[in-house]
N, C-alpha and C. Protein backbone atom coordinates (compact mmCIF):
# COMPACT_ATOMS: atom_id res chain seq x y z
N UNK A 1 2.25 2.35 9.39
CA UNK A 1 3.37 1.44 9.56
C UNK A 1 3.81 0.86 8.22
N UNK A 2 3.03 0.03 7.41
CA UNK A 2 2.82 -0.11 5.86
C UNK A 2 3.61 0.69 4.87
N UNK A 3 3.15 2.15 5.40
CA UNK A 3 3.70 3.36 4.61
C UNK A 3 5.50 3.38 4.77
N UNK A 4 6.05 3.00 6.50
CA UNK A 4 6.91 3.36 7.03
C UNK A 4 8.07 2.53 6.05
N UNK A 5 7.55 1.28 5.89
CA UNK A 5 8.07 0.08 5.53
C UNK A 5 8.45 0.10 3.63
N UNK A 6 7.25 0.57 3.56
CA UNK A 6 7.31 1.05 1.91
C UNK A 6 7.95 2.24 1.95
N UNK A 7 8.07 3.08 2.31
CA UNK A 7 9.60 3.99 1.65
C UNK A 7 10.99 3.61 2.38
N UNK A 8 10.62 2.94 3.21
CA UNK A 8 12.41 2.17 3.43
C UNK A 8 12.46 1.85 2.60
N UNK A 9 11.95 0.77 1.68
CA UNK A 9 12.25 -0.29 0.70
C UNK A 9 12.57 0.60 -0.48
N UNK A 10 11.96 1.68 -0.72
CA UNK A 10 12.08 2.30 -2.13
C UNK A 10 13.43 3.12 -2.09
N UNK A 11 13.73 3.58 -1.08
CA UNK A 11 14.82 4.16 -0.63
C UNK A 11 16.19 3.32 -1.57
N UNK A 12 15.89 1.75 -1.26
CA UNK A 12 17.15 1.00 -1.22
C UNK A 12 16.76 -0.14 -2.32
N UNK A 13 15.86 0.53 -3.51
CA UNK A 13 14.97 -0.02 -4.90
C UNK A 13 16.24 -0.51 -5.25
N UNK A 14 17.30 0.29 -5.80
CA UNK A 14 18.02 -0.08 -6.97
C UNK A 14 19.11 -1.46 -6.59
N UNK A 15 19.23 -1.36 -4.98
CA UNK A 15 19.86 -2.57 -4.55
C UNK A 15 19.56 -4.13 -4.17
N UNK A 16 18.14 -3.94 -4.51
CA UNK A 16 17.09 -4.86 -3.93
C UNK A 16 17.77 -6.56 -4.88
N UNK A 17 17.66 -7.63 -4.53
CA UNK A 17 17.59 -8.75 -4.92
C UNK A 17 16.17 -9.08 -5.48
N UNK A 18 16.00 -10.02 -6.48
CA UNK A 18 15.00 -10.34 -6.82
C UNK A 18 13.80 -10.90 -5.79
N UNK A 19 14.17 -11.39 -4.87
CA UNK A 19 13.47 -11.72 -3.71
C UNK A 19 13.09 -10.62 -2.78
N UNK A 20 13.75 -9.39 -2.66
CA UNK A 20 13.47 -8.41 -1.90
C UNK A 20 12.31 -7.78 -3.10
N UNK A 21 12.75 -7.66 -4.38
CA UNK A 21 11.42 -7.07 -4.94
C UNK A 21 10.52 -7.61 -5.11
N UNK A 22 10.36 -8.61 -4.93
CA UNK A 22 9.03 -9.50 -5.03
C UNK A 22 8.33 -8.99 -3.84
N UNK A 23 8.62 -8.78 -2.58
CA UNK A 23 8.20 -8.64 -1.81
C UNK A 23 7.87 -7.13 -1.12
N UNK A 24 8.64 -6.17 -2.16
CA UNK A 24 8.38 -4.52 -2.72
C UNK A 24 6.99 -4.54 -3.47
N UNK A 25 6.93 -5.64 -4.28
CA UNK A 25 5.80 -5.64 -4.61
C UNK A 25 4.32 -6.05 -4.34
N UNK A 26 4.82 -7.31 -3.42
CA UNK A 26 3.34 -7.22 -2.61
C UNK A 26 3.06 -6.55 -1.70
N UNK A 27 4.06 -5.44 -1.12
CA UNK A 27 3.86 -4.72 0.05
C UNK A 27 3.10 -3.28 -0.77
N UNK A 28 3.63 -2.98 -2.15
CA UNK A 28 2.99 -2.12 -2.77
C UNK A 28 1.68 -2.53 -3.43
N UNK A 29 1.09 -3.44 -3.76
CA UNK A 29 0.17 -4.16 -3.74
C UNK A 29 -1.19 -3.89 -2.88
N UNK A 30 -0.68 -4.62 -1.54
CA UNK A 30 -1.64 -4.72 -0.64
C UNK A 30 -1.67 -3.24 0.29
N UNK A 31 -0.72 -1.99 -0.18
CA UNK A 31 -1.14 -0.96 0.08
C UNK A 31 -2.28 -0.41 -0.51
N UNK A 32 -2.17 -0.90 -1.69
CA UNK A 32 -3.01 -0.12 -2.66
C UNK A 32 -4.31 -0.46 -2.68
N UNK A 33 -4.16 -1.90 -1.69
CA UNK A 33 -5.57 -2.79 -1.33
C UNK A 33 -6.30 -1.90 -0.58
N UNK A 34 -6.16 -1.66 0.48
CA UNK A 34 -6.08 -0.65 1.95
C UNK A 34 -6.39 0.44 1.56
N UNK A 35 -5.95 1.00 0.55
CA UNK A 35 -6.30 2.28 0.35
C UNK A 35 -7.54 2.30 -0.44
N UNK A 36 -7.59 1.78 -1.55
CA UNK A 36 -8.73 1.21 -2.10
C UNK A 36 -10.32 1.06 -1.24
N UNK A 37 -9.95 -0.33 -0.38
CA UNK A 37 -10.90 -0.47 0.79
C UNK A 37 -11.24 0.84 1.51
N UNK A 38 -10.57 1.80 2.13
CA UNK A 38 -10.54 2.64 3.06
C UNK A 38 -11.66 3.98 2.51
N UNK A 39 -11.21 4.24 1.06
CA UNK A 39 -12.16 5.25 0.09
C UNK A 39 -13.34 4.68 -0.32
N UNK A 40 -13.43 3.53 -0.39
CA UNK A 40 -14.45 2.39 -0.77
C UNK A 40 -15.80 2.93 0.53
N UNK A 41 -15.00 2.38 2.04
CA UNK A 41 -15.48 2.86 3.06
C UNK A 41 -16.08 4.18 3.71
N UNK A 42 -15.45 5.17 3.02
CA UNK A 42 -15.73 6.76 3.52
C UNK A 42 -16.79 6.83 2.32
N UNK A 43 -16.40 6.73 1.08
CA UNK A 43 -17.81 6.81 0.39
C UNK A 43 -18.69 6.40 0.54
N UNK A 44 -19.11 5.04 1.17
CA UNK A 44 -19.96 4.55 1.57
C UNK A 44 -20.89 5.30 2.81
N UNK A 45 -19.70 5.64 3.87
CA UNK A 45 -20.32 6.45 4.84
C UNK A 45 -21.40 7.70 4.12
N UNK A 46 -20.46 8.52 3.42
CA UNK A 46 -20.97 9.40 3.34
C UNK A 46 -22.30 9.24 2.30
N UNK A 47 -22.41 8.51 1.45
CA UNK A 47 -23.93 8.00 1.33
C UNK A 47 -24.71 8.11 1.96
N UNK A 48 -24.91 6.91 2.80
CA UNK A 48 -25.83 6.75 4.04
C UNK A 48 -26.06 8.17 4.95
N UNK A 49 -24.65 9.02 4.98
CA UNK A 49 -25.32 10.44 5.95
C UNK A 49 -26.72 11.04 5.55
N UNK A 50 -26.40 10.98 3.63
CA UNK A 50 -27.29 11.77 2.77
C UNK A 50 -28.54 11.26 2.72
């Protein structure tokens, strides 16, 4: 959904108001959180299998 939201926005980058990019940017941000966490998580798994 995150994802869905972040390429609308990039779509319509060059028209953005300073307030719309502020908020391009924490949405790109806290993707990068998520994704981060998520690889963080599978590596972890796969530790513990071993």
């Amino acid at each position: 959904m995150i994802a869905v939201i972040w390429l609308a926005m990039l779509v319509f980058f060059n028209d953005m108001n300073q307030g719309s990019k502020l908020i391009f940017y924490l949405v790109t941000s806290w993707m990068l959180f998520l994704i981060v966490g998520i690889v963080k998580e599978a590596i972890r798994q796969r530790k513990g299998k071993n």
